[in-house]
PDB file of N, CA and C in Angstrom:
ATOM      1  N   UNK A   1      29.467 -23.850 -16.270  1.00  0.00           N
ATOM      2  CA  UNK A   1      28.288 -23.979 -15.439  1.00  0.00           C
ATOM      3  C   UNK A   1      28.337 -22.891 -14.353  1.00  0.00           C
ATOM      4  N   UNK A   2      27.080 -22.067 -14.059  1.00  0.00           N
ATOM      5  CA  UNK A   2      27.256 -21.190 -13.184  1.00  0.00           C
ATOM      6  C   UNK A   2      27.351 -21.670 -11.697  1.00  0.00           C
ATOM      7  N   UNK A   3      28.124 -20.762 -11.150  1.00  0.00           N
ATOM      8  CA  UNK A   3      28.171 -20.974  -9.830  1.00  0.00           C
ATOM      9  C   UNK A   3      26.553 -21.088  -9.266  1.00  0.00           C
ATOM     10  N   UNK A   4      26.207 -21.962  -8.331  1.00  0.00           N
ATOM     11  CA  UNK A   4      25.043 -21.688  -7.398  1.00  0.00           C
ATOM     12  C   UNK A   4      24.676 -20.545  -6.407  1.00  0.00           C
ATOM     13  N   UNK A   5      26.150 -20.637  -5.498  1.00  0.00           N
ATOM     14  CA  UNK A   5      26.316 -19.433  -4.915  1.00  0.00           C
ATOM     15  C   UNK A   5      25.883 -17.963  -5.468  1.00  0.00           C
ATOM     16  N   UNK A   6      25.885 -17.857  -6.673  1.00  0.00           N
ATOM     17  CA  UNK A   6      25.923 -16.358  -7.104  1.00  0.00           C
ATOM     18  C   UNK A   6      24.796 -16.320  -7.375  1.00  0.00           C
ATOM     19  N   UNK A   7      23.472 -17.013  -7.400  1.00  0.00           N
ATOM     20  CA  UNK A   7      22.653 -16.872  -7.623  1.00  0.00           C
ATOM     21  C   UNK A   7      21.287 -16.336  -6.805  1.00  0.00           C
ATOM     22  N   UNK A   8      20.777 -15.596  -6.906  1.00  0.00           N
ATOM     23  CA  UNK A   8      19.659 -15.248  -6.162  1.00  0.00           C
ATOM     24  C   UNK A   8      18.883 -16.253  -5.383  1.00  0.00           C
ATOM     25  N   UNK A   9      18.544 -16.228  -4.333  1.00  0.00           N
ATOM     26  CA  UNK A   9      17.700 -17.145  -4.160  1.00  0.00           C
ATOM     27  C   UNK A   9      16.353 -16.617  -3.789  1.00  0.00           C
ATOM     28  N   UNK A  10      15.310 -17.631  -3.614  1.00  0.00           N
ATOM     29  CA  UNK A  10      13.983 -17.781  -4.022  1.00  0.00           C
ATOM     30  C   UNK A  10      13.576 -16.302  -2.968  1.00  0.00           C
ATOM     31  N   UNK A  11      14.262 -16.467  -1.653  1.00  0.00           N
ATOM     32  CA  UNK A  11      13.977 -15.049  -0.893  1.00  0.00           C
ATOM     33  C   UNK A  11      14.284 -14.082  -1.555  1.00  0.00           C
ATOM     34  N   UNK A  12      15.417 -13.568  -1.497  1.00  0.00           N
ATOM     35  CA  UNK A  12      15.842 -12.908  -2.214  1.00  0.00           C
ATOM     36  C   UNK A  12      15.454 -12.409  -3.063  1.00  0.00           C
ATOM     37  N   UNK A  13      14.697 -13.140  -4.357  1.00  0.00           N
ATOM     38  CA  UNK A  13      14.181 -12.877  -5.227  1.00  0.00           C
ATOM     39  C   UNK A  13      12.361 -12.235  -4.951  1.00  0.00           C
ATOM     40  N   UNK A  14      12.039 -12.939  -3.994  1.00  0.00           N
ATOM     41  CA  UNK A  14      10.668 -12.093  -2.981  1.00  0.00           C
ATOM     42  C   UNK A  14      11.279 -10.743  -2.667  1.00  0.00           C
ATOM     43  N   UNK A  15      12.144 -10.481  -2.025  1.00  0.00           N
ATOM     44  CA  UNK A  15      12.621  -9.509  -1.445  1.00  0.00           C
ATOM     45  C   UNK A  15      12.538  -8.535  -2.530  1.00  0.00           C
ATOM     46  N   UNK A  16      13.558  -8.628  -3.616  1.00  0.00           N
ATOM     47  CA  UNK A  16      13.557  -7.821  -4.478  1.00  0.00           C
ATOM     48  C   UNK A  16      12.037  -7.662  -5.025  1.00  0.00           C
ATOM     49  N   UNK A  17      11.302  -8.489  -5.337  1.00  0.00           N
ATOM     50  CA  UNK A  17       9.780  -7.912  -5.924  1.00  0.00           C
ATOM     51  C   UNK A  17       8.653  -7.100  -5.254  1.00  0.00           C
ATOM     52  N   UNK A  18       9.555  -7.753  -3.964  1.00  0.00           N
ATOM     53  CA  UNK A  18       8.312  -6.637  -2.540  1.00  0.00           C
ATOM     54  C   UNK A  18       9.124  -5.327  -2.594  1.00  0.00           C
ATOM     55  N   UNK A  19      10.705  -4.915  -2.763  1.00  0.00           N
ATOM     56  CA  UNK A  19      11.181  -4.236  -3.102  1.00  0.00           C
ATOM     57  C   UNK A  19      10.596  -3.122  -4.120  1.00  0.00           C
ATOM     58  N   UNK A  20      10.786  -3.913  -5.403  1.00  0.00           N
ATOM     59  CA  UNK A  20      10.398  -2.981  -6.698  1.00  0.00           C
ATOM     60  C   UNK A  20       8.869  -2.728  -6.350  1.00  0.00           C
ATOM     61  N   UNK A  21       8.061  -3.050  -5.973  1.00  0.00           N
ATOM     62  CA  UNK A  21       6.748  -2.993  -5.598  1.00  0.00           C
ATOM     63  C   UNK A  21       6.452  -1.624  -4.826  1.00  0.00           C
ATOM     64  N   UNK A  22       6.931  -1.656  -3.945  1.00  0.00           N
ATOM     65  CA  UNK A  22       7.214  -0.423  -2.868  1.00  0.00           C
ATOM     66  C   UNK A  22       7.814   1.097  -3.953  1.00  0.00           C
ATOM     67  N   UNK A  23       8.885   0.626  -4.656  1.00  0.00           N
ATOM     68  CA  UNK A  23       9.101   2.054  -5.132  1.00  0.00           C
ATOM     69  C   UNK A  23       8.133   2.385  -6.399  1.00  0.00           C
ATOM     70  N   UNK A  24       7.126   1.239  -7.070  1.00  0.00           N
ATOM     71  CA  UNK A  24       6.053   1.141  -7.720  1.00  0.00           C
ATOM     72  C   UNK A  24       5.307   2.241  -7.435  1.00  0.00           C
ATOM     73  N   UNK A  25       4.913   2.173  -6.001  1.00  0.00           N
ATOM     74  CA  UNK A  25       3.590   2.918  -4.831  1.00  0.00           C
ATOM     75  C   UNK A  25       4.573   3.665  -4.558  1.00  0.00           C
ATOM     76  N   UNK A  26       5.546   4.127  -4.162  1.00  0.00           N
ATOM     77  CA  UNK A  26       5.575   5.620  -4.024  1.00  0.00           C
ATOM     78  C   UNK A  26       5.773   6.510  -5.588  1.00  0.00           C
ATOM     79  N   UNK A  27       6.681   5.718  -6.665  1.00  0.00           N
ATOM     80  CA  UNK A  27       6.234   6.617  -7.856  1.00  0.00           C
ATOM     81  C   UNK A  27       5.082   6.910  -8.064  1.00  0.00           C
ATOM     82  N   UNK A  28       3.977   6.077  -7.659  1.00  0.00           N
ATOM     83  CA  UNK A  28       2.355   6.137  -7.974  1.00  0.00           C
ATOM     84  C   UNK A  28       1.647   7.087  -7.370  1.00  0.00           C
ATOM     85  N   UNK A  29       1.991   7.257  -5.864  1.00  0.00           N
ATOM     86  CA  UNK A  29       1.670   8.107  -5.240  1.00  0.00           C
ATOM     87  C   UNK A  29       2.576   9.718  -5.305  1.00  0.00           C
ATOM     88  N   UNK A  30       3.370   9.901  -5.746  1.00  0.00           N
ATOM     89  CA  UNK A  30       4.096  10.877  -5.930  1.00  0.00           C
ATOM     90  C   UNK A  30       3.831  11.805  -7.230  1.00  0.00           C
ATOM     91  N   UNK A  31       2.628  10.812  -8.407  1.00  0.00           N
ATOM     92  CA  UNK A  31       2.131  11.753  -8.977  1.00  0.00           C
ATOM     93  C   UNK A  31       1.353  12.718  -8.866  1.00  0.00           C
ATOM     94  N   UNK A  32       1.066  13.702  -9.673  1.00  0.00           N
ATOM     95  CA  UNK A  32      -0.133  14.782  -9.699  1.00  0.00           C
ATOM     96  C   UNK A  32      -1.294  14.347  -9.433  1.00  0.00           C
ATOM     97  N   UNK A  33      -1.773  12.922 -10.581  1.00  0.00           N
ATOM     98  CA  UNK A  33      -3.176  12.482 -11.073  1.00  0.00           C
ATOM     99  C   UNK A  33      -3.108  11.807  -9.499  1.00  0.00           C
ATOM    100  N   UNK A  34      -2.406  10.680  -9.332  1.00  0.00           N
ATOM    101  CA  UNK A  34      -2.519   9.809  -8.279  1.00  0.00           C
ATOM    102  C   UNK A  34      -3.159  11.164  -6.622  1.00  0.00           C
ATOM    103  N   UNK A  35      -2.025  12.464  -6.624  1.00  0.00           N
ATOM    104  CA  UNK A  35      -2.784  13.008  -5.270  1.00  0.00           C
ATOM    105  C   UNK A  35      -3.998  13.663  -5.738  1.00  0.00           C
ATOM    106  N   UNK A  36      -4.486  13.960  -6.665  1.00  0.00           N
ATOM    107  CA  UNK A  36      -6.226  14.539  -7.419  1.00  0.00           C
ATOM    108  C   UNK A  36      -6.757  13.214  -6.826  1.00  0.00           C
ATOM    109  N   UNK A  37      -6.591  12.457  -7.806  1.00  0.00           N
ATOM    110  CA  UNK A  37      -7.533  11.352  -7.224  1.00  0.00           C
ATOM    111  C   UNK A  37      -7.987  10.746  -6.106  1.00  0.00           C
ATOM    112  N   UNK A  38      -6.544  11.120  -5.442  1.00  0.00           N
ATOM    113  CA  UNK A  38      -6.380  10.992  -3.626  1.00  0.00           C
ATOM    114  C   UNK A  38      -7.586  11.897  -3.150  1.00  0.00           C
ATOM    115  N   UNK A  39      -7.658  12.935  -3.229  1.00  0.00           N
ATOM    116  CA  UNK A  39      -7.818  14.068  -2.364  1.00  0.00           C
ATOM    117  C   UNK A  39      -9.754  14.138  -3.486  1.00  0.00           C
ATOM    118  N   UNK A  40      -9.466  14.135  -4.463  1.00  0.00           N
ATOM    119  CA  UNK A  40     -11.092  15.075  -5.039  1.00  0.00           C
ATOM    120  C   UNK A  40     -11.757  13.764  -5.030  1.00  0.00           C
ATOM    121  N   UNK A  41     -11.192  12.478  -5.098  1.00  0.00           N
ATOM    122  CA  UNK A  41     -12.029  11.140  -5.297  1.00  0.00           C
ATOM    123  C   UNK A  41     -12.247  10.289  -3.587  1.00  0.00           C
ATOM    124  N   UNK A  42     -11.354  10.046  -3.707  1.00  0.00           N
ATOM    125  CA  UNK A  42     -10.996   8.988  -2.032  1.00  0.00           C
ATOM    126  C   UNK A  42     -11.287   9.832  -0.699  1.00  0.00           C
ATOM    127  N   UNK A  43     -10.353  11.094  -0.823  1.00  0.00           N
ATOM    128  CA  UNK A  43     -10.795  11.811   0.709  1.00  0.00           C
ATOM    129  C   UNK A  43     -12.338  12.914   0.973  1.00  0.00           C
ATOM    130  N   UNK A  44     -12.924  12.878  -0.195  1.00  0.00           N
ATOM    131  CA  UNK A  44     -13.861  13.795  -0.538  1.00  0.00           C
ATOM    132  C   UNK A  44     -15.038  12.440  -0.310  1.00  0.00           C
ATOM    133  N   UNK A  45     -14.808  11.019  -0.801  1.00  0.00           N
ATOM    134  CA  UNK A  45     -15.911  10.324  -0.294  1.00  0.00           C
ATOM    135  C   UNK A  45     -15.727   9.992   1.197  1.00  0.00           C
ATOM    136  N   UNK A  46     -14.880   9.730   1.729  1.00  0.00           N
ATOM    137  CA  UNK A  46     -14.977   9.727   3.347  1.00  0.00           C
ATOM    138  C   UNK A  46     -15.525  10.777   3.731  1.00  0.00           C
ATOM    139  N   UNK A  47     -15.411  11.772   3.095  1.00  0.00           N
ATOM    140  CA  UNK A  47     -15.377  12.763   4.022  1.00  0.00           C
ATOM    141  C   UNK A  47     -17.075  13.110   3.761  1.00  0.00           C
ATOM    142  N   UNK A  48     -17.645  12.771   2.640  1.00  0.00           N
ATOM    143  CA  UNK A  48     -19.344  12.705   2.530  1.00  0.00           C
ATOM    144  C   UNK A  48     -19.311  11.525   3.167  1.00  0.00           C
ATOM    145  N   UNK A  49     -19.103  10.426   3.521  1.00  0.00           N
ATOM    146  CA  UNK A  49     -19.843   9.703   4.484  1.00  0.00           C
ATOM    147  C   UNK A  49     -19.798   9.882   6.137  1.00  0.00           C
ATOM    148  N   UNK A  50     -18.929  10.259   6.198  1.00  0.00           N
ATOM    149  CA  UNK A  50     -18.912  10.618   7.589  1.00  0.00           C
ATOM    150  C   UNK A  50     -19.868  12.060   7.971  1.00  0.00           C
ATOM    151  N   UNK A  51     -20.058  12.584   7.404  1.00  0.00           N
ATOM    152  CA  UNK A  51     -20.848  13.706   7.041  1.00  0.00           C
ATOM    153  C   UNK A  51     -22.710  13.578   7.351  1.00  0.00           C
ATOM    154  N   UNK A  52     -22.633  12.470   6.380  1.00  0.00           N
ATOM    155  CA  UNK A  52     -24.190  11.467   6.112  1.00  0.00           C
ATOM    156  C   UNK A  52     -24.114  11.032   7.387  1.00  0.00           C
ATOM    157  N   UNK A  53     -23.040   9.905   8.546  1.00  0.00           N
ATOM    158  CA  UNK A  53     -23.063   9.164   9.544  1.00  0.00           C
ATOM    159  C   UNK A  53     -23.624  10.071  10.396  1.00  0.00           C
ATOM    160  N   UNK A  54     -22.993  11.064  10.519  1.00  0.00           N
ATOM    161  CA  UNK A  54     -22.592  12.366  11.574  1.00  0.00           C
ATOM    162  C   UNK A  54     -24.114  12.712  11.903  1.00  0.00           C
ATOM    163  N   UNK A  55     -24.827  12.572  10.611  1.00  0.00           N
ATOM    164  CA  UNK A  55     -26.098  13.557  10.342  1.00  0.00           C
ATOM    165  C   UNK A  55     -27.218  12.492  11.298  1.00  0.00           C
ATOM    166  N   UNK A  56     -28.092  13.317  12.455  1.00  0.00           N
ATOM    167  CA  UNK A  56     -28.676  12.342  13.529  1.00  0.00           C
ATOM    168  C   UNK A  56     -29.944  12.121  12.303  1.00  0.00           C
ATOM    169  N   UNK A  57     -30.351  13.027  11.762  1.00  0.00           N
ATOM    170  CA  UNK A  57     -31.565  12.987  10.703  1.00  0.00           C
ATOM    171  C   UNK A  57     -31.641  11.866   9.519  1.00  0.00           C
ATOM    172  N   UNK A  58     -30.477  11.133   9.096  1.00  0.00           N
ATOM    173  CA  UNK A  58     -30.419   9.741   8.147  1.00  0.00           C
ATOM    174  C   UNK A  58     -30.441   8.819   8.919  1.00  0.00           C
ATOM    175  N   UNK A  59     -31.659   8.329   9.276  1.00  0.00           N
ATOM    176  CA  UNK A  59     -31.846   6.725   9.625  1.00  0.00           C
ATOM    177  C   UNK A  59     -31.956   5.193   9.232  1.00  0.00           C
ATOM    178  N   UNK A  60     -31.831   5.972   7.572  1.00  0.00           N
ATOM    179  CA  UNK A  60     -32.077   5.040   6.758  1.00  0.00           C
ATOM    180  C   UNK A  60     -30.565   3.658   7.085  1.00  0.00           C
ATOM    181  N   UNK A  61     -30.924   2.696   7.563  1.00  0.00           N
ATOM    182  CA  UNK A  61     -29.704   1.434   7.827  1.00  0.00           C
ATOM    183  C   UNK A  61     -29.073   0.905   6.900  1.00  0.00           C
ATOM    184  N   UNK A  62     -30.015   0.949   5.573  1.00  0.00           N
ATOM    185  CA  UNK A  62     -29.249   0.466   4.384  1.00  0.00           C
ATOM    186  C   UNK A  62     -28.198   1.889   4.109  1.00  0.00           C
ATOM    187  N   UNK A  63     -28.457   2.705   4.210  1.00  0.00           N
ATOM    188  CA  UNK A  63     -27.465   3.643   3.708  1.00  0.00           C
ATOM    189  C   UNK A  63     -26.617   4.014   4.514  1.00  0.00           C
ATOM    190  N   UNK A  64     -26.650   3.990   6.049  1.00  0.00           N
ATOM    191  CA  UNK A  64     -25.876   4.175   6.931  1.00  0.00           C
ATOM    192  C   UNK A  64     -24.800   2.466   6.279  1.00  0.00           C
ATOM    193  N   UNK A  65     -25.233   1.773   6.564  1.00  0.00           N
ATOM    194  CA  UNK A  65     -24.344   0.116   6.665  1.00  0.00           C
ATOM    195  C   UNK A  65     -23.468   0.620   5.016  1.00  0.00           C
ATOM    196  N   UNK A  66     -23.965   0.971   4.109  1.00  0.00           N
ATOM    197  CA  UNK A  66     -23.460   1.503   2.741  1.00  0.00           C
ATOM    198  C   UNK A  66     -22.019   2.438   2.500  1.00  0.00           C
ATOM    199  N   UNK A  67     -22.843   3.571   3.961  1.00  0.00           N
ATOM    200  CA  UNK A  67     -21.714   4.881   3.976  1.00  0.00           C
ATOM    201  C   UNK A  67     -20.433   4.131   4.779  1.00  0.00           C
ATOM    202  N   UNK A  68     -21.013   3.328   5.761  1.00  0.00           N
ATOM    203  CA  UNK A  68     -19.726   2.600   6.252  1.00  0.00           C
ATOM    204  C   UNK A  68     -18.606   1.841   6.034  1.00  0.00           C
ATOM    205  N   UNK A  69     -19.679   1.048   4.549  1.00  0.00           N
ATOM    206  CA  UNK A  69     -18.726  -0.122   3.601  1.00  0.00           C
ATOM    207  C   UNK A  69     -18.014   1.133   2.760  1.00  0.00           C
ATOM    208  N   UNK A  70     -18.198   1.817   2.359  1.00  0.00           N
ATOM    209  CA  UNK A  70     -17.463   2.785   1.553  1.00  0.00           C
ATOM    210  C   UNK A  70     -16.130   3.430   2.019  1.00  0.00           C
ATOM    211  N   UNK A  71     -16.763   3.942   3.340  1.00  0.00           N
ATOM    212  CA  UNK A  71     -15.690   4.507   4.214  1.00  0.00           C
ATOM    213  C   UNK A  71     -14.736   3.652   4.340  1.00  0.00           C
ATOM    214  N   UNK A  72     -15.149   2.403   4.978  1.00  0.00           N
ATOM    215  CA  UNK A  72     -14.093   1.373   5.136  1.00  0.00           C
ATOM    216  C   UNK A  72     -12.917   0.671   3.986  1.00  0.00           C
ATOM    217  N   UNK A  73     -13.816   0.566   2.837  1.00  0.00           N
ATOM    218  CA  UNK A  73     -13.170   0.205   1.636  1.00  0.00           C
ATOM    219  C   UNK A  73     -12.180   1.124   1.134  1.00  0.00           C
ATOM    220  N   UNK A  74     -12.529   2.311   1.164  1.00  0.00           N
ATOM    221  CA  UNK A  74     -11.061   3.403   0.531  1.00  0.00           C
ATOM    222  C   UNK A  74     -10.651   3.495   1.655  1.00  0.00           C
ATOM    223  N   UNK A  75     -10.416   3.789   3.096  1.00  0.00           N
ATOM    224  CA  UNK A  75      -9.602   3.759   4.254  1.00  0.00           C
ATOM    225  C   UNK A  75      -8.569   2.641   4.027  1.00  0.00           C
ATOM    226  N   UNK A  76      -9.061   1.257   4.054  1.00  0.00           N
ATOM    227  CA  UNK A  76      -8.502  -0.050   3.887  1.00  0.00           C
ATOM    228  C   UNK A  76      -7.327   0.311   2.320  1.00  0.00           C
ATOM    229  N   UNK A  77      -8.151   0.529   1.255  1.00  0.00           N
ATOM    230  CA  UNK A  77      -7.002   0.921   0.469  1.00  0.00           C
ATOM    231  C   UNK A  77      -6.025   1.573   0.176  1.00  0.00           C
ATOM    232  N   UNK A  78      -6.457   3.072   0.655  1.00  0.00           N
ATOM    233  CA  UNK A  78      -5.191   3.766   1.295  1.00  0.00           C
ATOM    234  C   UNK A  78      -4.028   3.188   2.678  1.00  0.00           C
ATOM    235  N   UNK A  79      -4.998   2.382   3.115  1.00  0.00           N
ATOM    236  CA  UNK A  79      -3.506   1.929   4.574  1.00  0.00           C
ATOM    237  C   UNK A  79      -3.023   0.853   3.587  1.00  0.00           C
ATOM    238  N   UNK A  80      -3.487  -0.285   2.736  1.00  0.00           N
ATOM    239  CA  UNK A  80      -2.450  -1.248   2.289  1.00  0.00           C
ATOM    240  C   UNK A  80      -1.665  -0.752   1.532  1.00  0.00           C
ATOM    241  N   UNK A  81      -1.819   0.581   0.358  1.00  0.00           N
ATOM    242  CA  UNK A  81      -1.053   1.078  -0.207  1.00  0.00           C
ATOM    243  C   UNK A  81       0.247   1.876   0.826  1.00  0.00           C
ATOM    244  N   UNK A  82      -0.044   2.146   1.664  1.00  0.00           N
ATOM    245  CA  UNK A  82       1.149   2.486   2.575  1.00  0.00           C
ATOM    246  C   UNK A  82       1.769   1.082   3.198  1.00  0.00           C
ATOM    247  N   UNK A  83       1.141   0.222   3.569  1.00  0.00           N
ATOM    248  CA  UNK A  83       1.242  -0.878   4.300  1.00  0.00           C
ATOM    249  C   UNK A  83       2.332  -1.242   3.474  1.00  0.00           C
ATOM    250  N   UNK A  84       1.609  -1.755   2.133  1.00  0.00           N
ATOM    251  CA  UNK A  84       2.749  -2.628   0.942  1.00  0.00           C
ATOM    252  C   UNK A  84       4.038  -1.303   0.640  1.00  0.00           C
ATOM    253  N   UNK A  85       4.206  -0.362   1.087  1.00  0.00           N
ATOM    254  CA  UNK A  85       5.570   0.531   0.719  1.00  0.00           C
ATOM    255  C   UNK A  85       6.276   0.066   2.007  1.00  0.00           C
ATOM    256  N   UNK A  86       5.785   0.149   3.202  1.00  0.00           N
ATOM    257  CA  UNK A  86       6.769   0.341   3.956  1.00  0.00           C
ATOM    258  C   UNK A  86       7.375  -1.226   4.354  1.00  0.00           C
ATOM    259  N   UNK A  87       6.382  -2.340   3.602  1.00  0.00           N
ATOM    260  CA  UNK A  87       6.834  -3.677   3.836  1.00  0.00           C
ATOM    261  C   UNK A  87       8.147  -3.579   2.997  1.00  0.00           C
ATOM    262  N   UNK A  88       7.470  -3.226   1.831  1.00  0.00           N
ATOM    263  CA  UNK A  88       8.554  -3.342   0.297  1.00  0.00           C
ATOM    264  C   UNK A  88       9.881  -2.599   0.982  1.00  0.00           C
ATOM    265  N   UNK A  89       9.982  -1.275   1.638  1.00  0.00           N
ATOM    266  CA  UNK A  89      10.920  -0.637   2.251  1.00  0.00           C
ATOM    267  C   UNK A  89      11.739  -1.305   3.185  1.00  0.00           C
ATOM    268  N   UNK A  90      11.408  -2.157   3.724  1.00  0.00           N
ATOM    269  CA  UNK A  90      12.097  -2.844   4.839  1.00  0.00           C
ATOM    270  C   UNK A  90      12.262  -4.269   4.267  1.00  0.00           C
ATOM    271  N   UNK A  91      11.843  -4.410   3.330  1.00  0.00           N
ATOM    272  CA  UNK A  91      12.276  -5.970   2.058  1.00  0.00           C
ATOM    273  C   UNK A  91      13.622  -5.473   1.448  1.00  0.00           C
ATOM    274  N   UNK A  92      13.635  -4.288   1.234  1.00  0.00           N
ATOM    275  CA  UNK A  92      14.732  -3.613   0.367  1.00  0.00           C
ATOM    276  C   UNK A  92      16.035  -3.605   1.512  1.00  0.00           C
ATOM    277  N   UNK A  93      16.050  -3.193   2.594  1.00  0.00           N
ATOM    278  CA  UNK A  93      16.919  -2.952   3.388  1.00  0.00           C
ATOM    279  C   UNK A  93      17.383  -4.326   3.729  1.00  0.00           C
ATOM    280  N   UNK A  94      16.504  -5.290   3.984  1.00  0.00           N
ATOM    281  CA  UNK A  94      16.436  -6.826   4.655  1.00  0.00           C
ATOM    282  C   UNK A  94      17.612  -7.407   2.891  1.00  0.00           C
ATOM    283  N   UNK A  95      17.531  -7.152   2.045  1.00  0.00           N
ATOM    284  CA  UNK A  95      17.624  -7.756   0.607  1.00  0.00           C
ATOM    285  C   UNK A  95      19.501  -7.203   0.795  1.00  0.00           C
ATOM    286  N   UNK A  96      19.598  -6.113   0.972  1.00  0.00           N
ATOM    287  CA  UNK A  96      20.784  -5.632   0.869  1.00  0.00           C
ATOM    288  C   UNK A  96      21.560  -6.257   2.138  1.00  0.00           C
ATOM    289  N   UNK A  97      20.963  -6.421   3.387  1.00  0.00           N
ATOM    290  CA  UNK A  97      21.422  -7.390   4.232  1.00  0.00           C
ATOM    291  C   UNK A  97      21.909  -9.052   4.650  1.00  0.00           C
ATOM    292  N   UNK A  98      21.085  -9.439   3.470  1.00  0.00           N
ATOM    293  CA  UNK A  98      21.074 -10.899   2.990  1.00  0.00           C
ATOM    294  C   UNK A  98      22.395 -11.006   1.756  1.00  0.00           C
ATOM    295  N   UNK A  99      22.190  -9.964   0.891  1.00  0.00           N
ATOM    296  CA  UNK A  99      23.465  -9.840  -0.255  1.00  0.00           C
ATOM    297  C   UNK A  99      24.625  -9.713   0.340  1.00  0.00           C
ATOM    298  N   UNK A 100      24.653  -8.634   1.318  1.00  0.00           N
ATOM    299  CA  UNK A 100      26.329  -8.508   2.522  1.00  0.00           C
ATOM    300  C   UNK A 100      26.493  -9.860   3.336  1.00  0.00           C
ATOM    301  N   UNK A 101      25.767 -10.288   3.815  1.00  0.00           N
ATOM    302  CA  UNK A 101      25.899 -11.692   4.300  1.00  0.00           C
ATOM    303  C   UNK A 101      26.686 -12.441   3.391  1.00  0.00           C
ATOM    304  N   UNK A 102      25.632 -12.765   2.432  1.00  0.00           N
ATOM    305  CA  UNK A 102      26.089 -13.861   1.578  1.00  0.00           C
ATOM    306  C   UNK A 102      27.590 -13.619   0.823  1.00  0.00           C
ATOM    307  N   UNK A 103      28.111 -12.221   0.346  1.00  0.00           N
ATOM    308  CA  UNK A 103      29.305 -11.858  -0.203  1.00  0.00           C
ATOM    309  C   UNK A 103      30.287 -12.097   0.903  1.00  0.00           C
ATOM    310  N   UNK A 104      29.601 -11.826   2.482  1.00  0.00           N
ATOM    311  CA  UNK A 104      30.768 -11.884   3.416  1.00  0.00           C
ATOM    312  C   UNK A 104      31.455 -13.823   3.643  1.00  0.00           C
ATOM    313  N   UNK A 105      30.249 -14.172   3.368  1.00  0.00           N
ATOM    314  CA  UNK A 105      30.848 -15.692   3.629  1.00  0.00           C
ATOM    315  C   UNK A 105      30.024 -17.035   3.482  1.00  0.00           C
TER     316      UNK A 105
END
């Protein structure tokens, strides 16, 4: 019967998945396609809406309230994709801290 002790526990086992998660998003982001898509898709539409906002001549509210949900929506996805690395990064460090614990005693 296995020891209990040696077994992962339920944190631990979070830890490690917020872990692998994190080096998920930076392999993801560390590709070619992933910074194209970054840069000719995601930063190229902010950068036309703020453009459209900027412009005193579009008054139109539905399209202003539009350029904003847009802006906001890829902004928001680019910060959680950093957000969830640097959690996962400090899950990883926290994981290896919990394992030295637990081996120490």
């Amino acid at each position: 019967m296995p020891d209990k002790l040696n077994l992962p526990t339920e944190h631990e086992e979070n830890l490690a998945l917020s872990a692998q998660d994190a080096l998920n998003y930076i392999e993801l982001c560390n590709t070619k396609g992933w910074q194209d898509i970054r840069e000719r898709y995601f930063m190229a539409n902010i950068a036309e809406c703020k453009e459209y906002l900027y412009n005193d001549k579009n008054t139109d509210p539905t399209m202003i309230r539009a350029k904003v949900y847009v802006m906001k929506f890829i902004e928001g996805l680019l910060e959680e994709i950093e957000r969830c690395t640097k959690d996962g990064l400090e899950a990883q460090v926290e994981l290896e801290q919990v394992k030295a614990e637990r081996e120490k005693g």
